[in-house]
C-alpha atoms as a PDB file:
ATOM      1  CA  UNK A   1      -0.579   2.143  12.305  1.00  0.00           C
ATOM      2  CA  UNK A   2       0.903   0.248  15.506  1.00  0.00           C
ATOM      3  CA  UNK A   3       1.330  -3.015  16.146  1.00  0.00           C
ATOM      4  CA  UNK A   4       0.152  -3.935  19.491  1.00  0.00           C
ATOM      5  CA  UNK A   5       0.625  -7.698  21.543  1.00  0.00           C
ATOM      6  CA  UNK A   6      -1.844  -8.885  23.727  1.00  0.00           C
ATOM      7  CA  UNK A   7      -0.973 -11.563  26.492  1.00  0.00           C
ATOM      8  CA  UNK A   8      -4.000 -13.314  27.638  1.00  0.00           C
ATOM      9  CA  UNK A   9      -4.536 -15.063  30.761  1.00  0.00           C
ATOM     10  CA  UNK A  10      -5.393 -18.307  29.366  1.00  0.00           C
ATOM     11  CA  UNK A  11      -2.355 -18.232  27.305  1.00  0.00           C
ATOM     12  CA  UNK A  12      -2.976 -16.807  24.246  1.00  0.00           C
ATOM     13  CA  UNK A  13      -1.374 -14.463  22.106  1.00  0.00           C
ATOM     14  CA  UNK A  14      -2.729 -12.125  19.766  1.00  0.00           C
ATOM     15  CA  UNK A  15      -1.207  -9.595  17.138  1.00  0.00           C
ATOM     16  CA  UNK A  16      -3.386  -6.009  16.777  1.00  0.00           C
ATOM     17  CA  UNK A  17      -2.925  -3.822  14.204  1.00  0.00           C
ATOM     18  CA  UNK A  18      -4.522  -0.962  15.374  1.00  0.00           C
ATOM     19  CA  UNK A  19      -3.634   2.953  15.578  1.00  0.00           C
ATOM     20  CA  UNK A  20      -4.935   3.341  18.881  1.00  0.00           C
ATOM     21  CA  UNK A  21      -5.415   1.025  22.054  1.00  0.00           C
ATOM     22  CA  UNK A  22      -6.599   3.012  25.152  1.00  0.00           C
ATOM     23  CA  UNK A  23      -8.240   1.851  28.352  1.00  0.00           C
ATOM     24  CA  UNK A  24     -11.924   2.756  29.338  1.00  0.00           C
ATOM     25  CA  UNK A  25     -13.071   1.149  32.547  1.00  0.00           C
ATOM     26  CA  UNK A  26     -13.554  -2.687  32.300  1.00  0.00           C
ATOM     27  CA  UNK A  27     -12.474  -2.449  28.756  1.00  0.00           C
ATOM     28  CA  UNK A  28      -9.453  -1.776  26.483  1.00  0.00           C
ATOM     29  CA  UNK A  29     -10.841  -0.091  23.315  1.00  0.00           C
ATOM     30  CA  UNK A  30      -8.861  -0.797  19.428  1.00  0.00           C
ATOM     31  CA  UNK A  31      -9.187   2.131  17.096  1.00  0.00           C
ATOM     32  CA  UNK A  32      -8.844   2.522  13.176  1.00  0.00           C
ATOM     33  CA  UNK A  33      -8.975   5.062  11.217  1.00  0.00           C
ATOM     34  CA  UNK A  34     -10.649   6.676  13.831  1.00  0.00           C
ATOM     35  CA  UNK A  35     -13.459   4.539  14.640  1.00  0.00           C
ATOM     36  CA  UNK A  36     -14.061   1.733  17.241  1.00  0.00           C
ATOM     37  CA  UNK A  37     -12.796  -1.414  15.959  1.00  0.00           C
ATOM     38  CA  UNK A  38     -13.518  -3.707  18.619  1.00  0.00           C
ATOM     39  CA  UNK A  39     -13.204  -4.105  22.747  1.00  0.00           C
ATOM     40  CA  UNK A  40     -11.278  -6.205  24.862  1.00  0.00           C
ATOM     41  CA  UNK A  41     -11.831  -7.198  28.208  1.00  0.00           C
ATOM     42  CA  UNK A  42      -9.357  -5.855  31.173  1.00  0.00           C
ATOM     43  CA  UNK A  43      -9.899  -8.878  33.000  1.00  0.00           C
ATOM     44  CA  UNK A  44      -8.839 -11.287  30.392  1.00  0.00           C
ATOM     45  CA  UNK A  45      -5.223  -9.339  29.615  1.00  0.00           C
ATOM     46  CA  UNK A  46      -2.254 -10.375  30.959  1.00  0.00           C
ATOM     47  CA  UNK A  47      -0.304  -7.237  29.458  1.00  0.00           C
ATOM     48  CA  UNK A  48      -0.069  -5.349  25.932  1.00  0.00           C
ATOM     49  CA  UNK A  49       2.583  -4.389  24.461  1.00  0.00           C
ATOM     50  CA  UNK A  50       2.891  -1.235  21.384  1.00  0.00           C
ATOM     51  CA  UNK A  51       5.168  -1.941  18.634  1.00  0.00           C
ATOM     52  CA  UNK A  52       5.787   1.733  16.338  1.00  0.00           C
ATOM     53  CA  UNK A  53       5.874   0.148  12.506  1.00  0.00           C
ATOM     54  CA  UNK A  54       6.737   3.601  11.756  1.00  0.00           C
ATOM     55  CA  UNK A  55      10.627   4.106  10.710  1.00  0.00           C
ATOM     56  CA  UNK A  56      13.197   6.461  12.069  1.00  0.00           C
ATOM     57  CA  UNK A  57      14.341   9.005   9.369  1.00  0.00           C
END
C-alpha cells in the first residue's frame, strides 16, 4: 500500500493510505484492497503526491 499527499486549496493537508488513486472525471477515486474507498473532488486539490512504502531489495 502507497502513501499518497493531498494539497488542498484551502490549505489543508491530508495523508492517504491507499493502493490506488486514479482520476475519473470531476473526481479522484482511493482504492483498497480493491474496492472504492472514497472520492475526492478535482476541484478542491491543489496536487497529490505518491509515496512507495514498499522497500528496495
Amino acid at each position: 500500500m502507497a502513501k499518497y499527499y493531498a494539497a488542498f486549496l484551502d490549505g489543508d493537508y491530508e495523508e492517504i493510505a491507499a493502493d490506488l488513486v486514479e482520476r475519473s472525471g470531476s473526481d479522484y477515486i482511493v482504492y483498497r484492497a480493491g474496492e472504492v474507498a472514497g472520492y475526492i473532488p478535482v476541484a478542491n486539490v491543489r496536487s497529490l503526491l505518491r509515496e512507495d512504502t514498499r522497500t528496495a531489495r
